[in-house]
Protein backbone atom coordinates (compact mmCIF):
# COMPACT_ATOMS: atom_id res chain seq x y z
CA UNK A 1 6.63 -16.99 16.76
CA UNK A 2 7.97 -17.85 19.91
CA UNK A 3 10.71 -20.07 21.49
CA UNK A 4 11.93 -20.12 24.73
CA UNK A 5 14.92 -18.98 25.85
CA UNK A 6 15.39 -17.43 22.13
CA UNK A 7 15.47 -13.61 21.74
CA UNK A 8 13.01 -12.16 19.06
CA UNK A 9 15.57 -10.33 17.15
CA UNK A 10 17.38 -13.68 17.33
CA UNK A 11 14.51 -15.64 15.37
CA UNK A 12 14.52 -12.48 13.01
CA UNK A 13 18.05 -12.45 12.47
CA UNK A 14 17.68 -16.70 11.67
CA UNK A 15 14.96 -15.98 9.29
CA UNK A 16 15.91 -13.01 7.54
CA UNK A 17 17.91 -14.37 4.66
CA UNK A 18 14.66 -16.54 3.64
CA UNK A 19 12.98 -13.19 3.24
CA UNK A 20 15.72 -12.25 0.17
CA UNK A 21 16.35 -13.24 -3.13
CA UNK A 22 18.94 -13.24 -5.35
CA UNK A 23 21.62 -10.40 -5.24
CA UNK A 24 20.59 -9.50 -2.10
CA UNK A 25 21.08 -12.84 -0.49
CA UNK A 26 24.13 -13.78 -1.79
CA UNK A 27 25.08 -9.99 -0.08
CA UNK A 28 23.79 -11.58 3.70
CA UNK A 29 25.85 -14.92 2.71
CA UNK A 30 29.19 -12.59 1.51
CA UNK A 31 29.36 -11.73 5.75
CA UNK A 32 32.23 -14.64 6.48
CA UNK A 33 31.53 -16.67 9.78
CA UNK A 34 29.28 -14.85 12.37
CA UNK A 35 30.47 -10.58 11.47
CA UNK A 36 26.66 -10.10 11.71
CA UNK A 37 25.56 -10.69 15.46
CA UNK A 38 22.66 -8.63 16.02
CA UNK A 39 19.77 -7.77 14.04
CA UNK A 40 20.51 -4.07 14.14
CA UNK A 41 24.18 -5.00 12.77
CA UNK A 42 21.53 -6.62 9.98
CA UNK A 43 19.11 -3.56 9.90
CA UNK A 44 21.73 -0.80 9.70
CA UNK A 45 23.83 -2.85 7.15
CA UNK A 46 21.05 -4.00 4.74
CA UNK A 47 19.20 -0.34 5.10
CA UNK A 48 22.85 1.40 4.05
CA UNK A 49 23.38 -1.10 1.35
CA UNK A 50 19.86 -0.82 -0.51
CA UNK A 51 18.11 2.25 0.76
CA UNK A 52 21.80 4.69 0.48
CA UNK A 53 21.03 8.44 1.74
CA UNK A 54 20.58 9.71 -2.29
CA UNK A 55 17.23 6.80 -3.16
CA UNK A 56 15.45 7.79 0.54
CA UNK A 57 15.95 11.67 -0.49
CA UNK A 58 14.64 10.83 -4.10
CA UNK A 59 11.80 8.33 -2.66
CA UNK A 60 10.90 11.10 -0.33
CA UNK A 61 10.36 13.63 -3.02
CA UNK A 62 8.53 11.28 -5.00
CA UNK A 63 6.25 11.13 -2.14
CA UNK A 64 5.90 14.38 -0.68
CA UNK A 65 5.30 15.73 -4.40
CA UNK A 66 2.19 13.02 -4.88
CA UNK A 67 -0.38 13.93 -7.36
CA UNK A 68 -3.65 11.80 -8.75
CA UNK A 69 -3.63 11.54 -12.44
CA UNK A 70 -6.68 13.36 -14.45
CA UNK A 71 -7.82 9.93 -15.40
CA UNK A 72 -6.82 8.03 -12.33
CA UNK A 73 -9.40 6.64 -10.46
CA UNK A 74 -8.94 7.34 -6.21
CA UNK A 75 -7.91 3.43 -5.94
CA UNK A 76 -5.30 4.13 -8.59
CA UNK A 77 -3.99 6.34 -6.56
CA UNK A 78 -4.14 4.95 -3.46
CA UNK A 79 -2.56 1.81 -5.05
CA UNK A 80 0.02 4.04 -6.47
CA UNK A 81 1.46 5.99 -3.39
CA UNK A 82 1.61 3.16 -1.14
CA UNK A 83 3.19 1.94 -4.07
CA UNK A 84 5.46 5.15 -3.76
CA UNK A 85 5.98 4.35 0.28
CA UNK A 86 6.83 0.59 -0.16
CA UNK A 87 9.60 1.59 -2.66
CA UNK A 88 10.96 3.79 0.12
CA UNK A 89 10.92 1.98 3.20
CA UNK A 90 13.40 4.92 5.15
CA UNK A 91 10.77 7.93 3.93
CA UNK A 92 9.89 8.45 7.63
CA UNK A 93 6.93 10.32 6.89
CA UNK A 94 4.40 9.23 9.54
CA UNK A 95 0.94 7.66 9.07
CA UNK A 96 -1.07 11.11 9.56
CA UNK A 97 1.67 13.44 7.51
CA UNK A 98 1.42 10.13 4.66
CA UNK A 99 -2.13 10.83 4.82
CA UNK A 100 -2.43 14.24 4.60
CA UNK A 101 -0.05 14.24 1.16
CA UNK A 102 -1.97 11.82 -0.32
CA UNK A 103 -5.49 13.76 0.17
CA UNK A 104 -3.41 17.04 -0.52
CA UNK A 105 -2.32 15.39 -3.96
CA UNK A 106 -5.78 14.18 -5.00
CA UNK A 107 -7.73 15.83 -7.74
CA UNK A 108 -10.40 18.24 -6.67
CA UNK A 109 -12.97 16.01 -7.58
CA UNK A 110 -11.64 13.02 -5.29
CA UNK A 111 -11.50 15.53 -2.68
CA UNK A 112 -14.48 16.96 -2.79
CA UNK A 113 -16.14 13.34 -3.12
CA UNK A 114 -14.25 12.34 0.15
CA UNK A 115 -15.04 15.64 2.14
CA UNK A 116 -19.15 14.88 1.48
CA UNK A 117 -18.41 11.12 2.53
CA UNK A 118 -17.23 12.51 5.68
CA UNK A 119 -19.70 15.08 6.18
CA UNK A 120 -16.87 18.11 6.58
CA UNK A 121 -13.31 17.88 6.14
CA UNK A 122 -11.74 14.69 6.13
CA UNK A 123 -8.51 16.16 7.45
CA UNK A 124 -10.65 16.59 10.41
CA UNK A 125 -11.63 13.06 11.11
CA UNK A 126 -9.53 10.94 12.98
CA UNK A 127 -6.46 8.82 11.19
CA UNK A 128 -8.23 5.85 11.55
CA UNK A 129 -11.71 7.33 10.63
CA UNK A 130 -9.98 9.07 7.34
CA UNK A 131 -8.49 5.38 6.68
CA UNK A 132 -11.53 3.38 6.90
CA UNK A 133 -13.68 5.98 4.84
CA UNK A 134 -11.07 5.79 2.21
CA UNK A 135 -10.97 2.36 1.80
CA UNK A 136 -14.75 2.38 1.69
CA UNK A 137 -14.74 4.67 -1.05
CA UNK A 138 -11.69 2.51 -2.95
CA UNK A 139 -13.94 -0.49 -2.12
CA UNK A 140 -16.61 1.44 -3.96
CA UNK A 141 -14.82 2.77 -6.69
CA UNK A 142 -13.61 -1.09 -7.81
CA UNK A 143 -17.49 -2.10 -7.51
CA UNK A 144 -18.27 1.10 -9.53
CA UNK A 145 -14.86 0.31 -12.20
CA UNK A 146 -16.65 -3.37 -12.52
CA UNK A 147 -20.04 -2.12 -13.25
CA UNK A 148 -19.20 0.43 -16.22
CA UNK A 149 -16.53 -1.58 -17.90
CA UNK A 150 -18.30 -4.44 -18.09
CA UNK A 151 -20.98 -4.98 -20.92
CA UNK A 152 -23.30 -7.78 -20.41
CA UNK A 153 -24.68 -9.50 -23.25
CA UNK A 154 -27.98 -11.39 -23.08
CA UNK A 155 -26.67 -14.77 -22.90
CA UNK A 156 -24.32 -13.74 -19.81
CA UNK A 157 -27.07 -12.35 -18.18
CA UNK A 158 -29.15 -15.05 -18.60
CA UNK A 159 -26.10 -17.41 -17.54
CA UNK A 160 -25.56 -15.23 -14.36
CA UNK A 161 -29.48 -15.84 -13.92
CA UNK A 162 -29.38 -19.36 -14.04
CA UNK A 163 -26.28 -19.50 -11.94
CA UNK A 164 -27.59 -17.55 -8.69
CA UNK A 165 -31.40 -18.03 -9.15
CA UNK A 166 -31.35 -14.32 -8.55
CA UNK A 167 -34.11 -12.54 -11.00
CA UNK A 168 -34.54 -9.74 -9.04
CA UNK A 169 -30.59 -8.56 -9.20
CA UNK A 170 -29.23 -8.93 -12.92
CA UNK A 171 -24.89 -8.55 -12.09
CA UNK A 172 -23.73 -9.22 -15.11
């Protein structure tokens, strides 16, 4: 969004207390009169006040200490350490180290499934390639979750049939 003649830390600053809720707003609101003037004031303030030194040094060894559960599924896992990185916004690990402990923390099987998708080493493919072939594979693995969880009876099936008018594909 754009105004002009208005700074874009200034429409940040104006809109940032619609992006809180509860305890936290009623912490922007306790800031008498105008003591917040710029949105670093905001930034540094809010940052020091939720994310304190000792949760970004526990977040960050939650992190960096990432392992896939024996019966977690790779988009389980995935789900759970961006879970991990949203909870600690101040981790600072960048996008290629992030990546690399997630794939490091990944069962061998996940791994091994990942490394044939990419024909080598994923590590060697670029961030971007590693990305997209991961969510590929998490795309997969919710198709492939569907499919073996689900037990169609005949009377679905022939429901779905009807439905779609598809008798050469029974998705159940």
């Amino acid at each position: 969004m754009k105004i002009a003649g208005v700074s874009e830390y200034a429409i940040r600053l104006s809109l940032f207390s619609f992006s809180l809720a509860s305890e936290a707003k009623r912490w922007l609101h306790s800031f008498k009169g105008n003591n917040l003037k710029t949105w670093e004031e905001v930034v540094e303030k809010f940052m020091k006040r939720y994310f304190p030194k000792s949760k970004t040094t526990e977040g960050k060894a939650a992190i960096s200490s990432f392992h896939q559960f024996p019966d977690e599924s790779l988009s389980e896992a995935l789900e759970r350490f961006r879970s991990l990185l949203r909870k600690t916004p101040t981790h600072g690990f960048t996008e290629p180290i992030q990546l690399n402990i997630f794939i490091d923390g990944l069962r061998p099987h996940s791994k091994q499934l990942l490394n044939a998708s990419a024909g080598g080493k994923i590590k060697l493919k670029t961030l971007e390639e590693a990305m997209e072939l991961i969510e590929n594979m998490v795309a997969s693995d919710h198709a492939i979750w569907c499919d073996r969880t689900h037990i169609p009876t005949k009377e679905a099936c022939w429901n779905s049939l009807q439905k779609t008018h598809c008798w050469h594909r029974i998705s159940c």
